[in-house]
N, C-alpha and C. Protein backbone atom coordinates (compact mmCIF):
# COMPACT_ATOMS: atom_id res chain seq x y z
N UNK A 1 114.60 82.06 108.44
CA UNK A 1 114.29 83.45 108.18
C UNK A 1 113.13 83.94 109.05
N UNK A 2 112.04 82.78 109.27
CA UNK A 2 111.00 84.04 110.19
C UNK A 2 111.08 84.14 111.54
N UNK A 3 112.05 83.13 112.15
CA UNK A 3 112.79 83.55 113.85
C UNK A 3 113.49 84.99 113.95
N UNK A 4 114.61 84.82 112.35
CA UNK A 4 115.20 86.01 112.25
C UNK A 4 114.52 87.26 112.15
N UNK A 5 113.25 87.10 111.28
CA UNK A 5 111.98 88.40 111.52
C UNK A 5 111.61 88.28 112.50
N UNK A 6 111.38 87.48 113.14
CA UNK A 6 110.51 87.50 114.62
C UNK A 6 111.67 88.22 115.82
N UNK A 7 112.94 87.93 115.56
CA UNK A 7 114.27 88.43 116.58
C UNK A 7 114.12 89.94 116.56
N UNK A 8 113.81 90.65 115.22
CA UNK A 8 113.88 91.97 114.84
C UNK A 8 112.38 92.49 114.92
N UNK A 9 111.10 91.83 115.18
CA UNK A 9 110.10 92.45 115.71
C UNK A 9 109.96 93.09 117.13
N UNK A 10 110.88 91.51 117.71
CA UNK A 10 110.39 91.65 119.08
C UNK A 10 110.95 93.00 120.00
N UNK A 11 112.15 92.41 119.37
CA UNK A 11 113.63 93.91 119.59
C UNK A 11 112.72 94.93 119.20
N UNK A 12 112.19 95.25 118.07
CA UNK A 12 111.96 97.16 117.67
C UNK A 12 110.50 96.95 118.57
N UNK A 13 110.20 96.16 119.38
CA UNK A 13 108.71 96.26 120.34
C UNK A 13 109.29 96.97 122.05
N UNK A 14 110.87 96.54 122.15
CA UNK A 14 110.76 96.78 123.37
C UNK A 14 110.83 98.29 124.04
N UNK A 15 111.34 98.80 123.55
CA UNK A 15 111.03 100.14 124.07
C UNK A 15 109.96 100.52 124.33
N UNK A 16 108.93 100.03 123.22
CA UNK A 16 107.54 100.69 123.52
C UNK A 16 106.92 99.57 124.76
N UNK A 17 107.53 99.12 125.61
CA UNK A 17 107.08 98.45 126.70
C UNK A 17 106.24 99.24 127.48
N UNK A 18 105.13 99.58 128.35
CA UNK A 18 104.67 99.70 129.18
C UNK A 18 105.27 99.56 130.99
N UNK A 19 106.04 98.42 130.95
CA UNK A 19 106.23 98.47 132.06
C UNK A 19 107.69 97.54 132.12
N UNK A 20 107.83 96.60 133.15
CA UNK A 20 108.86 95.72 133.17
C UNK A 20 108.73 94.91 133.14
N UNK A 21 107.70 94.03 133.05
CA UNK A 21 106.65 93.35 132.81
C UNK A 21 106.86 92.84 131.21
N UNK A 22 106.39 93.65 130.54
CA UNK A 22 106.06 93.82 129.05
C UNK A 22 107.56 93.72 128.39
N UNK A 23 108.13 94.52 128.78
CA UNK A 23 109.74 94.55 128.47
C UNK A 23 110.27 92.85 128.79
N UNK A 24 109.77 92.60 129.80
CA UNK A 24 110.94 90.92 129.91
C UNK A 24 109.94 89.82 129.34
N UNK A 25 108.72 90.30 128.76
CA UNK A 25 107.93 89.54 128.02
C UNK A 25 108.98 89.17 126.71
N UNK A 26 108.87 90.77 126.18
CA UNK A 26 109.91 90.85 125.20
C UNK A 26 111.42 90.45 124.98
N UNK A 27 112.09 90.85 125.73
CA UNK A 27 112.92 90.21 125.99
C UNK A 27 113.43 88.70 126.24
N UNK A 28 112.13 87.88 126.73
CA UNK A 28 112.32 86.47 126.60
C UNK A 28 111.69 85.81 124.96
N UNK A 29 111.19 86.46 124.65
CA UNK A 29 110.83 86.34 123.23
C UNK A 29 112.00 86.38 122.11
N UNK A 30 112.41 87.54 121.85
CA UNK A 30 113.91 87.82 121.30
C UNK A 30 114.64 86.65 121.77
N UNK A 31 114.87 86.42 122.74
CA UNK A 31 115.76 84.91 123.30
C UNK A 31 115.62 84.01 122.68
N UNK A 32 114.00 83.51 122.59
CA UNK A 32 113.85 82.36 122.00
C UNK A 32 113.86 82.28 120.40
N UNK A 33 113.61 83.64 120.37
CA UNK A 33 113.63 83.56 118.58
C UNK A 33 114.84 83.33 118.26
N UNK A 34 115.67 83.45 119.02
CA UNK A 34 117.37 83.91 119.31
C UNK A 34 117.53 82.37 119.41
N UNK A 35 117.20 81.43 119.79
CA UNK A 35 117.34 80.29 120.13
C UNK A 35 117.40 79.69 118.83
N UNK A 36 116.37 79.54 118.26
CA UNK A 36 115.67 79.29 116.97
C UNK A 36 116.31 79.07 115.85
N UNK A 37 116.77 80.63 115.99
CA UNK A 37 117.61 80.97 114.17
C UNK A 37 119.47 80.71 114.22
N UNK A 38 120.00 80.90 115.62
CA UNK A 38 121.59 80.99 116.19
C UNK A 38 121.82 79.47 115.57
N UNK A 39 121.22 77.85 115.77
CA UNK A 39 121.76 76.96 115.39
C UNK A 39 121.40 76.57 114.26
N UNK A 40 120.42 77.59 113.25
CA UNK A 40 120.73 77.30 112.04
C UNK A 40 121.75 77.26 111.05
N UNK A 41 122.77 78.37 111.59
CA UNK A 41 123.71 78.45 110.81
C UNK A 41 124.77 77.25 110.16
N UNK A 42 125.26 76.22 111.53
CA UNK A 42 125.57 75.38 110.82
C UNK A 42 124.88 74.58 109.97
N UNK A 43 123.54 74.03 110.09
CA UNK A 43 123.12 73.64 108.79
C UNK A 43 123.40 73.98 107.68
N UNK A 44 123.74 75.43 107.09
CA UNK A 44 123.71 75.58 106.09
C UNK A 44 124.98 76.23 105.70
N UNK A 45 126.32 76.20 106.66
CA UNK A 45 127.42 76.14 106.23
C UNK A 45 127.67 74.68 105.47
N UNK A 46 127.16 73.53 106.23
CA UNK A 46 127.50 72.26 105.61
C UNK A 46 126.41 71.95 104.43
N UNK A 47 125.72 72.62 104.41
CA UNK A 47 124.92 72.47 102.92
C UNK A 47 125.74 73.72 102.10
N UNK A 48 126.24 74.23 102.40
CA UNK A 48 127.14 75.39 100.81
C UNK A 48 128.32 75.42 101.31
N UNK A 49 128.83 74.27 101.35
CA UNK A 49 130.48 74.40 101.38
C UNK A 49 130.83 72.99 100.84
N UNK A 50 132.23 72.49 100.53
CA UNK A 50 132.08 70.96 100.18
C UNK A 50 133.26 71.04 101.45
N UNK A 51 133.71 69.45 101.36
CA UNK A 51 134.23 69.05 102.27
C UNK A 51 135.59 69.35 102.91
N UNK A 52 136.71 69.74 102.15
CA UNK A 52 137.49 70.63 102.02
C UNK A 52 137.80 72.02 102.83
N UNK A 53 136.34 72.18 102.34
CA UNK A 53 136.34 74.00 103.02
C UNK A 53 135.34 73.96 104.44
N UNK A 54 135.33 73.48 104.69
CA UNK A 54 133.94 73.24 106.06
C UNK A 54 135.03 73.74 106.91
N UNK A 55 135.87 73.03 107.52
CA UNK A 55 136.66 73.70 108.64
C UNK A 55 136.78 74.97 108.27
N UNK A 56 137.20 75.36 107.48
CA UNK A 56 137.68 77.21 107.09
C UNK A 56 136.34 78.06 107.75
N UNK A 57 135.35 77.46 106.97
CA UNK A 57 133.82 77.82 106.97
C UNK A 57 133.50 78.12 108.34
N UNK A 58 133.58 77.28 109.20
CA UNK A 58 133.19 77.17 110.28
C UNK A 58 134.45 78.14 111.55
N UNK A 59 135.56 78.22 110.95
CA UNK A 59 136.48 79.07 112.10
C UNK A 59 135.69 80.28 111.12
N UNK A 60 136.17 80.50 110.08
CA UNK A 60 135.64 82.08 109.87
C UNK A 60 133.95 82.19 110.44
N UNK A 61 132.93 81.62 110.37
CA UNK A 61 131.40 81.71 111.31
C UNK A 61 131.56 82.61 112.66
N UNK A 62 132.86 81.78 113.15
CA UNK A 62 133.23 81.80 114.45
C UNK A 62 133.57 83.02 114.84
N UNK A 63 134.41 83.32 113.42
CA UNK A 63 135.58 84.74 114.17
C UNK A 63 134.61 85.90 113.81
N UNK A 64 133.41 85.82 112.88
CA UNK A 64 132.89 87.25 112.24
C UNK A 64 131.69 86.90 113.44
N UNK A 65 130.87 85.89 114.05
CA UNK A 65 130.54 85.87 114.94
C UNK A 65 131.12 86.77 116.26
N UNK A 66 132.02 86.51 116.96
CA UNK A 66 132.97 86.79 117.70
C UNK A 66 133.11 88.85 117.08
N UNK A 67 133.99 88.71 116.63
CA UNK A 67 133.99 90.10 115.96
C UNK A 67 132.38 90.89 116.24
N UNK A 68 131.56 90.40 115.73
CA UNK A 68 130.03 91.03 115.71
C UNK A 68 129.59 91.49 116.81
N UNK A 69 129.81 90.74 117.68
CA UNK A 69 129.33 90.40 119.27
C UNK A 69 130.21 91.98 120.14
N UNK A 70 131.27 92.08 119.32
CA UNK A 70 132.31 93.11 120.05
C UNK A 70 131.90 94.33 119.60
N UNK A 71 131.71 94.57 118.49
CA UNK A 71 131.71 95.41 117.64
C UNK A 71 129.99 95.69 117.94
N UNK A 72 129.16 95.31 117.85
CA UNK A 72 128.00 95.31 118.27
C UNK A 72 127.74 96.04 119.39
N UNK A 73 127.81 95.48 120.55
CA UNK A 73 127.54 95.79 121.82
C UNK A 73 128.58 97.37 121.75
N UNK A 74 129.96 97.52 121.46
CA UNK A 74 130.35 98.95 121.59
C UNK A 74 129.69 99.80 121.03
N UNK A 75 129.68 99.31 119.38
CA UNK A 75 128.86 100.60 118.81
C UNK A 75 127.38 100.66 119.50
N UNK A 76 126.66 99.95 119.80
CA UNK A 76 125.22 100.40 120.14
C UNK A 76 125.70 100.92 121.78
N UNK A 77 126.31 100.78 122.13
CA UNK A 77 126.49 100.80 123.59
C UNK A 77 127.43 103.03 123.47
N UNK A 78 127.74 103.09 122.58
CA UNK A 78 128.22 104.26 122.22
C UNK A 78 126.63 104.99 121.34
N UNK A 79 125.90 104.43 120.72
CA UNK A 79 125.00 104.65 120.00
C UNK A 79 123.74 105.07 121.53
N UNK A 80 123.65 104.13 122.70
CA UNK A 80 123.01 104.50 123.50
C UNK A 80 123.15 105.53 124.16
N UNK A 81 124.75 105.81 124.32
CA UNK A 81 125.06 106.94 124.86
C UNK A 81 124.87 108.38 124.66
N UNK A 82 125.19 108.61 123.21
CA UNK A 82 124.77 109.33 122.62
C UNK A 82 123.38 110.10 122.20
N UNK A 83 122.66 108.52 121.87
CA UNK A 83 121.06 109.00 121.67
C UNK A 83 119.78 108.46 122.63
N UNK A 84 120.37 107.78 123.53
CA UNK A 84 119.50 106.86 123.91
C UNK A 84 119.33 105.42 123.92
N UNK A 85 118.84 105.13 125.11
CA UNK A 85 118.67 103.34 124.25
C UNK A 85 117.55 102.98 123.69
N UNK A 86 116.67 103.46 123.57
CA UNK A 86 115.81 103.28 122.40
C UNK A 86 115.90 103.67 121.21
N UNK A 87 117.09 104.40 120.78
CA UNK A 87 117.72 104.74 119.48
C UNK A 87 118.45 103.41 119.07
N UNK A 88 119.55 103.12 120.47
CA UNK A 88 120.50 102.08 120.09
C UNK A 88 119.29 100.70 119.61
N UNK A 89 117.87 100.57 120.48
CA UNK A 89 117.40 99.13 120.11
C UNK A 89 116.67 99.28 118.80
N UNK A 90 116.01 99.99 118.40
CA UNK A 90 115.58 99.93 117.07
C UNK A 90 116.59 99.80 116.14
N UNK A 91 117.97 100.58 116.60
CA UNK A 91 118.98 100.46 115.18
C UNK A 91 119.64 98.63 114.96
N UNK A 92 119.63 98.58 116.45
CA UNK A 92 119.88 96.81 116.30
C UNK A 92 118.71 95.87 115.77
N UNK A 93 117.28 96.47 115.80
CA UNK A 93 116.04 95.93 115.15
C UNK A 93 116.00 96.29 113.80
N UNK A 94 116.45 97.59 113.28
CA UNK A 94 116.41 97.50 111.46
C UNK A 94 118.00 96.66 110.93
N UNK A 95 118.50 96.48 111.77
CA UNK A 95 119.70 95.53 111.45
C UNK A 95 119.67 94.23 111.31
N UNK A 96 118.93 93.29 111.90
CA UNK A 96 118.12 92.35 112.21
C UNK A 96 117.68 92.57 110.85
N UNK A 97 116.79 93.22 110.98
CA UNK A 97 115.21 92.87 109.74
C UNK A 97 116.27 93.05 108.18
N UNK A 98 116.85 94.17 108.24
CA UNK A 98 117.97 94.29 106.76
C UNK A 98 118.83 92.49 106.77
N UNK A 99 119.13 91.85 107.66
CA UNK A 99 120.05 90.49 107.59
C UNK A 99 118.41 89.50 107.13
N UNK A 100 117.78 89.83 107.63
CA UNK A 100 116.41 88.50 107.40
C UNK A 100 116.13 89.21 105.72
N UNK A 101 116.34 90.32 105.22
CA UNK A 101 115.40 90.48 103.71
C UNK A 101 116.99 90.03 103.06
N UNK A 102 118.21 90.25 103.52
CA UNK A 102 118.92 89.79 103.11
C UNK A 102 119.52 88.16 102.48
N UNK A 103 118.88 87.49 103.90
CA UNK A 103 118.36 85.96 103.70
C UNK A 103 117.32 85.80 103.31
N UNK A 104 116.39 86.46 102.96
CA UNK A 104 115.21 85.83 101.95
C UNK A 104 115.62 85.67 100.84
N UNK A 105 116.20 87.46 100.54
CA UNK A 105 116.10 86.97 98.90
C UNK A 105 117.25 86.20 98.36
N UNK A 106 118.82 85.89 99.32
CA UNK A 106 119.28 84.92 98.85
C UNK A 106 119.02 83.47 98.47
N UNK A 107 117.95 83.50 99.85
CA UNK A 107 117.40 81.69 99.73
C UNK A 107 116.74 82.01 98.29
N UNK A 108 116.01 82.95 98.08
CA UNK A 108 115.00 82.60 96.80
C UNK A 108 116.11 82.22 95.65
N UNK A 109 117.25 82.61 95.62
CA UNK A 109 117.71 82.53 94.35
C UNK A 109 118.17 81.36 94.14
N UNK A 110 118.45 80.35 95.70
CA UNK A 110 118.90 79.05 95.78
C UNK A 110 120.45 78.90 95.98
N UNK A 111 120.54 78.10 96.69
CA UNK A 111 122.61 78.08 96.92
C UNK A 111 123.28 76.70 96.02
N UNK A 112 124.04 76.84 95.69
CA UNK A 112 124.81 76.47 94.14
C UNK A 112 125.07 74.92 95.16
N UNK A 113 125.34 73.64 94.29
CA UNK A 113 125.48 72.64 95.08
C UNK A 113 127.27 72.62 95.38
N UNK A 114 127.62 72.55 96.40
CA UNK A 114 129.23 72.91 96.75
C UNK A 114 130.09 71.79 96.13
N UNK A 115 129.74 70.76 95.80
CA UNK A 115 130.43 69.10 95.05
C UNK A 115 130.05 69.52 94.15
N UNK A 116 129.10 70.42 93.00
CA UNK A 116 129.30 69.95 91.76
C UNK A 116 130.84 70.78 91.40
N UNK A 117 131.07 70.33 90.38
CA UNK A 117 132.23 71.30 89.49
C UNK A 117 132.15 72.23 89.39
């Protein structure tokens, strides 16, 4: 969760760059936070799934991954057009930060053990 806050800081920072400089500061930042939080996911498909369902788990990751990536880049890429790209990067930065409060407060509630009954 705090790569995933840190992915959605760095993002709603870059516009307010100064220069190009500051911008690929940012931009390599987002990367790495990007680095960070992207191979968490399987960890914790195989901690909340049992054994059974892991393959399913992991093609569907794949395809809403995939899907996201498409769907993403058009709409903001239509979203830039329209308003700007500093409209389109903040809306991909409160999107970000809404998925990280989203994963907080699920972790707080704890994920059910996938083998019990």
């Amino acid at each position: 969760v705090p790569a995933l806050a840190a992915t959605a800081c760095f993002s709603a920072l870059q516009p307010m760059a100064a220069d190009q400089y500051q911008f690929a500061v940012l931009v390599g930042a987002t990367g790495l936070a990007n680095s960070v939080w992207m191979p968490s996911v399987s960890p914790l498909l195989l901690d909340s799934t049992n054994e059974e369902e892991r393959a399913k788990a992991f093609a569907l990751r794949q395809m809403a991954q995939d899907t996201g990536s498409l769907v993403g880049a058009a709409s903001m890429g239509l979203l830039a057009g329209m308003y700007g790209i500093p409209a389109a990067i903040h809306t991909t930065a409160v999107l970000q930060g809404a998925a990280c409060a989203f994963f907080h407060f699920r972790g707080a509630r704890g994920v059910a053990d996938p083998d019990a009954g």
